[in-house]
Protein backbone atom coordinates (compact mmCIF):
# COMPACT_ATOMS: atom_id res chain seq x y z
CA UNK A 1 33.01 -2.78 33.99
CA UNK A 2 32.50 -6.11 32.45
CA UNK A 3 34.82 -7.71 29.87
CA UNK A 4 34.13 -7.49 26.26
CA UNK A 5 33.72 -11.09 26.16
CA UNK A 6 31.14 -11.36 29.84
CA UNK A 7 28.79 -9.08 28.21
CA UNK A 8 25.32 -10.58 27.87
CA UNK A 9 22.07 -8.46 27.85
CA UNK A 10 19.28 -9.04 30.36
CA UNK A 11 17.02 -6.05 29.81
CA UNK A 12 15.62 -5.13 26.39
CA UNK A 13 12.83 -2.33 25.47
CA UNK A 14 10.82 -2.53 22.13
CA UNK A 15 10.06 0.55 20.62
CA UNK A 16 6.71 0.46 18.48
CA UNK A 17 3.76 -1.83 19.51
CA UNK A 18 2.73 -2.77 15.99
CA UNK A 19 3.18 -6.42 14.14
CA UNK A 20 7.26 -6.35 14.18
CA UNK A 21 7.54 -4.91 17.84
CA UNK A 22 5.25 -6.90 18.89
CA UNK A 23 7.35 -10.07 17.88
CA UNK A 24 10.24 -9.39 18.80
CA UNK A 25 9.08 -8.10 22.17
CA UNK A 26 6.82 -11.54 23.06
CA UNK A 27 9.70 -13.52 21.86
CA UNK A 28 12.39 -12.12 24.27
CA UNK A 29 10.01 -12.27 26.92
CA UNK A 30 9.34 -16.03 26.04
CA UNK A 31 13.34 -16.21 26.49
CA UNK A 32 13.02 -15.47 29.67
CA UNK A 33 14.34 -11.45 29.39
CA UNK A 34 12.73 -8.77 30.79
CA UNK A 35 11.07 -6.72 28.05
CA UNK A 36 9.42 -3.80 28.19
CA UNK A 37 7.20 -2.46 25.21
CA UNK A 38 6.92 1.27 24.73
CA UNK A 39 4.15 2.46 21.84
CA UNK A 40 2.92 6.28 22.25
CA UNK A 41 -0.81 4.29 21.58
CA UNK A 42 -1.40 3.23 25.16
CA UNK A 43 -4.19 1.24 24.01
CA UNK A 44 -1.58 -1.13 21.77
CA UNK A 45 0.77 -1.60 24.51
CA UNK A 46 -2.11 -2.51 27.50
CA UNK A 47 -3.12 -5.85 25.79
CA UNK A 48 0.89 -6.61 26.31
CA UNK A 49 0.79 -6.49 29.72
CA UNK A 50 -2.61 -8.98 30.47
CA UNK A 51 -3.69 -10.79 28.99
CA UNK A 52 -0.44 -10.84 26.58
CA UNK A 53 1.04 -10.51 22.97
CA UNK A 54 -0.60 -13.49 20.60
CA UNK A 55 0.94 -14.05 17.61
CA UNK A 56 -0.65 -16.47 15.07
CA UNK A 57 0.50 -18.52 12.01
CA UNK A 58 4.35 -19.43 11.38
CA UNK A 59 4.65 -19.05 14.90
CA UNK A 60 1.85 -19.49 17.64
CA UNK A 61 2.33 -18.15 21.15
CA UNK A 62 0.92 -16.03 24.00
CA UNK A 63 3.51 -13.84 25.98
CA UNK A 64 2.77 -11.19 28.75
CA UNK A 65 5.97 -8.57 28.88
CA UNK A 66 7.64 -7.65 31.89
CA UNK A 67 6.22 -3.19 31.56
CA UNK A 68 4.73 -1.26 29.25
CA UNK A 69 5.26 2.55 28.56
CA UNK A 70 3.71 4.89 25.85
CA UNK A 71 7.20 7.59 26.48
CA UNK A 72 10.53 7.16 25.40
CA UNK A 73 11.98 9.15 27.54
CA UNK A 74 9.93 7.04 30.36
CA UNK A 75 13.07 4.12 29.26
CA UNK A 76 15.48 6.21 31.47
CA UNK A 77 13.58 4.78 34.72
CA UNK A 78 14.00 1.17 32.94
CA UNK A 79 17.62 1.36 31.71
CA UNK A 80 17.83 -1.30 29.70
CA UNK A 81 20.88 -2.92 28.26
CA UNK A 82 19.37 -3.09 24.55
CA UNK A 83 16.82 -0.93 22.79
CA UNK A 84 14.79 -2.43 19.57
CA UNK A 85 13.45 0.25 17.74
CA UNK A 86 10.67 -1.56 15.39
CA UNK A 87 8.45 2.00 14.15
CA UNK A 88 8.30 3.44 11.21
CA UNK A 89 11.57 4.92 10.13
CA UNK A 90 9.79 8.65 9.39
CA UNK A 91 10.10 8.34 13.70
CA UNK A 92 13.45 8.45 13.94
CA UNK A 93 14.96 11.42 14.23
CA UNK A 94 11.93 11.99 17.37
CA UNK A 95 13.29 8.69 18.69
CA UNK A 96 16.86 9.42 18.47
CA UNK A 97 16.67 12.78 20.30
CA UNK A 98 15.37 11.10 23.18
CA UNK A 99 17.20 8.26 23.56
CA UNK A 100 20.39 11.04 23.42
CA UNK A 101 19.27 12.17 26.84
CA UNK A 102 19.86 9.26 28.79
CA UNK A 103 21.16 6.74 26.51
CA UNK A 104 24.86 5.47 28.88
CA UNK A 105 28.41 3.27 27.67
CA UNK A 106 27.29 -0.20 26.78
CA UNK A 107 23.71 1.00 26.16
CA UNK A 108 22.74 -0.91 22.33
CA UNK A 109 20.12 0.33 19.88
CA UNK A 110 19.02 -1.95 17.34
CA UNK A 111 17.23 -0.92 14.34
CA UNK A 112 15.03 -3.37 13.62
CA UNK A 113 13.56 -2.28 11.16
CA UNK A 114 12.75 -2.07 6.72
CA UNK A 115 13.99 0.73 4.54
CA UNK A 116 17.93 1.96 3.61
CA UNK A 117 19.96 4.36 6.49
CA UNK A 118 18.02 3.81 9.29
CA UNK A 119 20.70 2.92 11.31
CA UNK A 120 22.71 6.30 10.01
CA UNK A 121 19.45 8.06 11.00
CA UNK A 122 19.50 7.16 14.92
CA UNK A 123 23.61 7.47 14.54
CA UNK A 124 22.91 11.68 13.92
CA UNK A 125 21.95 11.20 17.75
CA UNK A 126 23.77 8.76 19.02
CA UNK A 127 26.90 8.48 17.33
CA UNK A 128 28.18 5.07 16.11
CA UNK A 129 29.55 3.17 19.34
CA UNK A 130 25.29 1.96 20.40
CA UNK A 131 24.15 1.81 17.14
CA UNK A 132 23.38 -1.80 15.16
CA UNK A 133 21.43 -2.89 12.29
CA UNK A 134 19.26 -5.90 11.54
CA UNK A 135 17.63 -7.47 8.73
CA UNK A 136 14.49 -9.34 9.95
CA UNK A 137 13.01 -12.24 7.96
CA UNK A 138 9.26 -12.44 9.04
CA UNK A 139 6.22 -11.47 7.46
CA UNK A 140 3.25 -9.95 9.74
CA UNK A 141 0.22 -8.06 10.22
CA UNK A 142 -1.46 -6.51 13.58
CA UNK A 143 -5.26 -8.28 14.02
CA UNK A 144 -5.73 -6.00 17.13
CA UNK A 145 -3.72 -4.59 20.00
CA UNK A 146 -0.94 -7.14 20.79
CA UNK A 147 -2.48 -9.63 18.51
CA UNK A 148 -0.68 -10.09 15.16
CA UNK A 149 -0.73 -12.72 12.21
CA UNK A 150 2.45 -14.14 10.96
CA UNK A 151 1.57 -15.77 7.86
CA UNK A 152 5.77 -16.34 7.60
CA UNK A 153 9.02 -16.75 9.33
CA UNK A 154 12.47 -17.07 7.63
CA UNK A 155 15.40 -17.12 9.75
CA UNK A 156 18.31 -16.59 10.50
CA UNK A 157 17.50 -13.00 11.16
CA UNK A 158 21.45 -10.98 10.84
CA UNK A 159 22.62 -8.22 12.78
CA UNK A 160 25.85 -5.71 12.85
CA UNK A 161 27.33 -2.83 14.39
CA UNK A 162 28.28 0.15 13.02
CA UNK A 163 31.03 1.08 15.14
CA UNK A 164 33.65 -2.28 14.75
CA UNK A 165 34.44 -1.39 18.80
CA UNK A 166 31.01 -2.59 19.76
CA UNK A 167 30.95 -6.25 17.95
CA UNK A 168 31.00 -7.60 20.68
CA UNK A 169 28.07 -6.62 22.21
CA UNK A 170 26.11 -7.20 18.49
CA UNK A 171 27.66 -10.98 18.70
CA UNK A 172 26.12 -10.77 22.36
CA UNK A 173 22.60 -9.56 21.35
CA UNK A 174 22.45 -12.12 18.53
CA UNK A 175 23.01 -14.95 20.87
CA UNK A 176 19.75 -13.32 23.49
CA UNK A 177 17.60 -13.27 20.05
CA UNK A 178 18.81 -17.02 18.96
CA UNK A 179 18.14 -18.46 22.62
CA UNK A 180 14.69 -17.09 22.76
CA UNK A 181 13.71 -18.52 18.87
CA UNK A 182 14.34 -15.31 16.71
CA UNK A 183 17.69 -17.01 15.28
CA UNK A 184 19.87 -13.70 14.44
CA UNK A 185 23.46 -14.26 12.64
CA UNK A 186 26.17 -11.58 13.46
CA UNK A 187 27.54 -10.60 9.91
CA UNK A 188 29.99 -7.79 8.11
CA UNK A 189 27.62 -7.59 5.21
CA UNK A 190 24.47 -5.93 6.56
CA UNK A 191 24.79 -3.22 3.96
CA UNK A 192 24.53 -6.12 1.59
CA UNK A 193 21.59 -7.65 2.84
CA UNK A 194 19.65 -4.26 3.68
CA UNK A 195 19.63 -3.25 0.40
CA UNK A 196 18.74 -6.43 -1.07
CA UNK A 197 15.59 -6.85 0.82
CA UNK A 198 15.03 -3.09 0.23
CA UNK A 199 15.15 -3.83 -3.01
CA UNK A 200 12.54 -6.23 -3.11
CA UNK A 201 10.16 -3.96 -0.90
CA UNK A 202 10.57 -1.18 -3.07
CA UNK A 203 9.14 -3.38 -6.10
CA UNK A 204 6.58 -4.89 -4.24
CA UNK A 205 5.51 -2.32 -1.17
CA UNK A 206 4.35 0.81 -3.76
CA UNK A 207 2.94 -0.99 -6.29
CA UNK A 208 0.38 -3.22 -3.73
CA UNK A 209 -0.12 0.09 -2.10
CA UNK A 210 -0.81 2.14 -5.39
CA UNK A 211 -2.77 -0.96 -6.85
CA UNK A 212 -4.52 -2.45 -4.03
CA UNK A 213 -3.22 -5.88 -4.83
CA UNK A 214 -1.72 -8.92 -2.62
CA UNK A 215 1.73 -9.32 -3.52
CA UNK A 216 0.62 -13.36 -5.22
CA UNK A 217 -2.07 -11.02 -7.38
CA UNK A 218 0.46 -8.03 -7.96
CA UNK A 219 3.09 -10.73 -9.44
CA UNK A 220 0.44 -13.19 -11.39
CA UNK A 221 -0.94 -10.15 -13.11
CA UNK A 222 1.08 -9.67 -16.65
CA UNK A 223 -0.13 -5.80 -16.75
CA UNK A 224 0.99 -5.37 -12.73
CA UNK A 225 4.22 -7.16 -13.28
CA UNK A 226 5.72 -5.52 -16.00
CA UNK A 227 6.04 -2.53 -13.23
CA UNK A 228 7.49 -5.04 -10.87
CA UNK A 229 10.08 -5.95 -13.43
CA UNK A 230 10.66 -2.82 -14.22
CA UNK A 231 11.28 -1.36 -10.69
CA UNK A 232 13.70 -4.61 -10.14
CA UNK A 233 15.91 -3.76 -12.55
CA UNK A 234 16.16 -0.14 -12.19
CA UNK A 235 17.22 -0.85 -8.56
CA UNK A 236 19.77 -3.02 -9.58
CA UNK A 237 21.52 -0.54 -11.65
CA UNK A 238 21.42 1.97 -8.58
CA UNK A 239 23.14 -0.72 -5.80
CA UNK A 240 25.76 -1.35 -8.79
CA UNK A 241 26.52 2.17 -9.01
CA UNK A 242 26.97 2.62 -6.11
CA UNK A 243 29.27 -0.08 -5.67
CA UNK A 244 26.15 -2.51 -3.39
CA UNK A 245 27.07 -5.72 -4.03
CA UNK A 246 23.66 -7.51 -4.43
CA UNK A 247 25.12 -10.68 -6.08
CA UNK A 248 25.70 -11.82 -9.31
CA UNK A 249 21.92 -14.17 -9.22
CA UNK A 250 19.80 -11.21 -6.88
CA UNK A 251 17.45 -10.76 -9.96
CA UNK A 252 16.52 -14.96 -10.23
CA UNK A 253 16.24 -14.69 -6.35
CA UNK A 254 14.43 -11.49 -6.08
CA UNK A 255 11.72 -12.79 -8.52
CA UNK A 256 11.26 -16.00 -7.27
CA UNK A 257 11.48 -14.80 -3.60
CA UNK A 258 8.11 -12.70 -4.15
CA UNK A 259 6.46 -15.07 -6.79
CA UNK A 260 6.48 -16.89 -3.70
CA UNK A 261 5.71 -14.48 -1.41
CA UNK A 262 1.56 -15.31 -1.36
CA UNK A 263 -1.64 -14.09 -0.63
CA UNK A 264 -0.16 -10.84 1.49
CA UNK A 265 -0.61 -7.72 2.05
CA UNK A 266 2.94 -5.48 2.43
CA UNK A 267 2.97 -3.16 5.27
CA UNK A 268 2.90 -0.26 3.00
CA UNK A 269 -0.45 -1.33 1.85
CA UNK A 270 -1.68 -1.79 5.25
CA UNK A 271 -0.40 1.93 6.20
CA UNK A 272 -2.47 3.37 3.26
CA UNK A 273 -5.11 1.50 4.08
CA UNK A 274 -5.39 2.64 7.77
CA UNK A 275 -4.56 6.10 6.68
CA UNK A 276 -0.90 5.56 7.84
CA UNK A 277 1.77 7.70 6.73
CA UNK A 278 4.22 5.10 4.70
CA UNK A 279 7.98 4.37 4.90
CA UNK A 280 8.35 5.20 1.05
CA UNK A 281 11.11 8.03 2.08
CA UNK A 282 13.66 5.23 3.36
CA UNK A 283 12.60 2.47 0.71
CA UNK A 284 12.00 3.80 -3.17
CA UNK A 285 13.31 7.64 -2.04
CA UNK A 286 16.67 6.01 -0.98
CA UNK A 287 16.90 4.56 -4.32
CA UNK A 288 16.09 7.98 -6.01
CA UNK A 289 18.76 9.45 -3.47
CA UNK A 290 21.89 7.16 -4.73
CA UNK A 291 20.33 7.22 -7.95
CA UNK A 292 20.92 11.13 -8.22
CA UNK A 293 24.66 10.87 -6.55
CA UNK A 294 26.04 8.19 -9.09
CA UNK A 295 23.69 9.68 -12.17
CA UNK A 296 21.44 7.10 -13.04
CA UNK A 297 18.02 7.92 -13.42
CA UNK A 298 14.89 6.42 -11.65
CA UNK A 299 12.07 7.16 -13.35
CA UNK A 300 9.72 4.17 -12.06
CA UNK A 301 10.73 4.66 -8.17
CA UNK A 302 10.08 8.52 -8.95
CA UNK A 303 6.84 7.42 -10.28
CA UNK A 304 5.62 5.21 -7.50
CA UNK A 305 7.20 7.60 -4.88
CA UNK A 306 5.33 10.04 -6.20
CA UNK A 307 1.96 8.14 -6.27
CA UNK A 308 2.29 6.34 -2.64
CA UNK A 309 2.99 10.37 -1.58
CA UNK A 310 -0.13 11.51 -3.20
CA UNK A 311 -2.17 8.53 -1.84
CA UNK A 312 -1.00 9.55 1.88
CA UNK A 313 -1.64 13.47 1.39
CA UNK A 314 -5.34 11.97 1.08
């Protein structure tokens, strides 16, 4: 058994082939880590293999990983030190199941993913001690198989465990991101920062996918942003209900933060788009869930809950 302190991960799998996955997964491999990328879409994950991931924009490069697989369970035969989980977080309780049945003692499992409790999600499964969360600070957008856009990149990138026991190995896994260019920050305020950037993708997400709009159009439009404003504010009153500290200035931030945000489209939009089913559940539901336990009411992320639901029963 190694110390706490000689721990350092080698072996990473990447769960979910689309635009995040695919980032994180060409960017380890870049670091010189052997990466495997699993995606039940075998035709995502072949690309990944030869003639590589390319990612464009922000950040331009062309990475081959070390396997692919299109099974979790398949990740047994690999055993890798850390597992990335970058899917959509409706997966997860699929996910966590399997990862139960072979999943061993310094084993991680990083949710790298959007939306509130999706680390408490794969903890049902796994318990505490392998569990981690991450906020990630890149924008994207999947071209193809293996080929995504990055139209922006804003690290540091922050990670923590749940279980205190296993900081070491977060600290650890931060350190493999930095040294292969996805510059990740160990903190003790991921709660913080998830539901501050949850809070900004549950004003902009719905409304771009209810509305069609880029997030530059959805802000610029006086009608549009009234909504936005609107759906802001109402969040705030939910994290300081529930005792989230967002920051005394998150309101100044959060608007300039997507007045700047540009000419994209959020993933939600791209989900309903490609007749995806969306993350709302885990970003504007979550808010409606803490809403109801501390008695505030949410009418506008009912609303757009409601609306983004209706749009995917199509």
């Amino acid at each position: 058994m190694k110390a706490k302190s000689d721990f350092s991960p080698q072996t990473f799998a990447v769960v979910g082939a689309g635009p995040v996955g695919c980032i994180v997964a060409a960017f380890l491999a870049k670091g010189g880590y052997e990466v495997t990328l699993c995606d039940v879409i075998p035709d995502l994950v072949k690309p990944a293999l030869d003639p590589g991931i390319t990612i464009e924009g922000a950040e331009n490069l062309k990475q081959k990983v070390s396997k692919i697989s299109t099974n979790v369970d398949e990740l047994a035969d690999h055993d890798p030190d850390v597992i990335v989980i970058t899917v959509k977080a409706h997966a997860l309780p699929l996910i966590g199941s399997s990862i139960e049945g072979f999943c061993r003692d310094g084993m991680s499992v990083v949710s790298w993913q959007n939306g509130i409790d999706t680390e408490l999600e794969l903890a049902k499964s796994l318990g505490r001690g392998p569990v981690m969360r991450a906020v990630v600070n890149y924008g994207c957008g999947l071209v193809g198989p293996a080929h995504v856009r990055m139209p922006f990149h804003h690290p540091p990138h922050y990670i923590q465990e749940l279980d205190p026991e296993s900081r070491h190995l977060a600290i650890a896994i931060a350190e493999a991101f930095s040294q292969c260019g996805l510059t990740t920050e160990h903190t003790d305020q991921i709660i913080s920062m998830v539901w501050r950037k949850s809070a900004m993708n549950a004003c902009m997400n719905p409304v771009c996918a209810v509305t069609g709009l880029t997030m530059s159009r959805a802000m610029n439009d006086p009608i549009v942003f009234q909504i936005v404003n609107a759906l802001v504010k109402e969040c705030i009153n939910v994290a300081r209900a529930n005792e989230i500290n967002l920051g005394w200035d998150f309101y100044p931030h959060a608007m300039e933060y997507m007045r700047s945000a540009g000419d994209h489209k959020p993933s939600m939009l791209m989900d309903i788009e490609a007749n995806r089913r969306t993350e709302i559940d885990f970003i504007n539901g979550k808010f409606v869930e803490y809403g109801e336990r501390t008695g505030v009411d949410t009418p506008y992320n009912r609303t757009l809950s409601a609306l983004v639901k209706g749009l995917e029963s199509k």
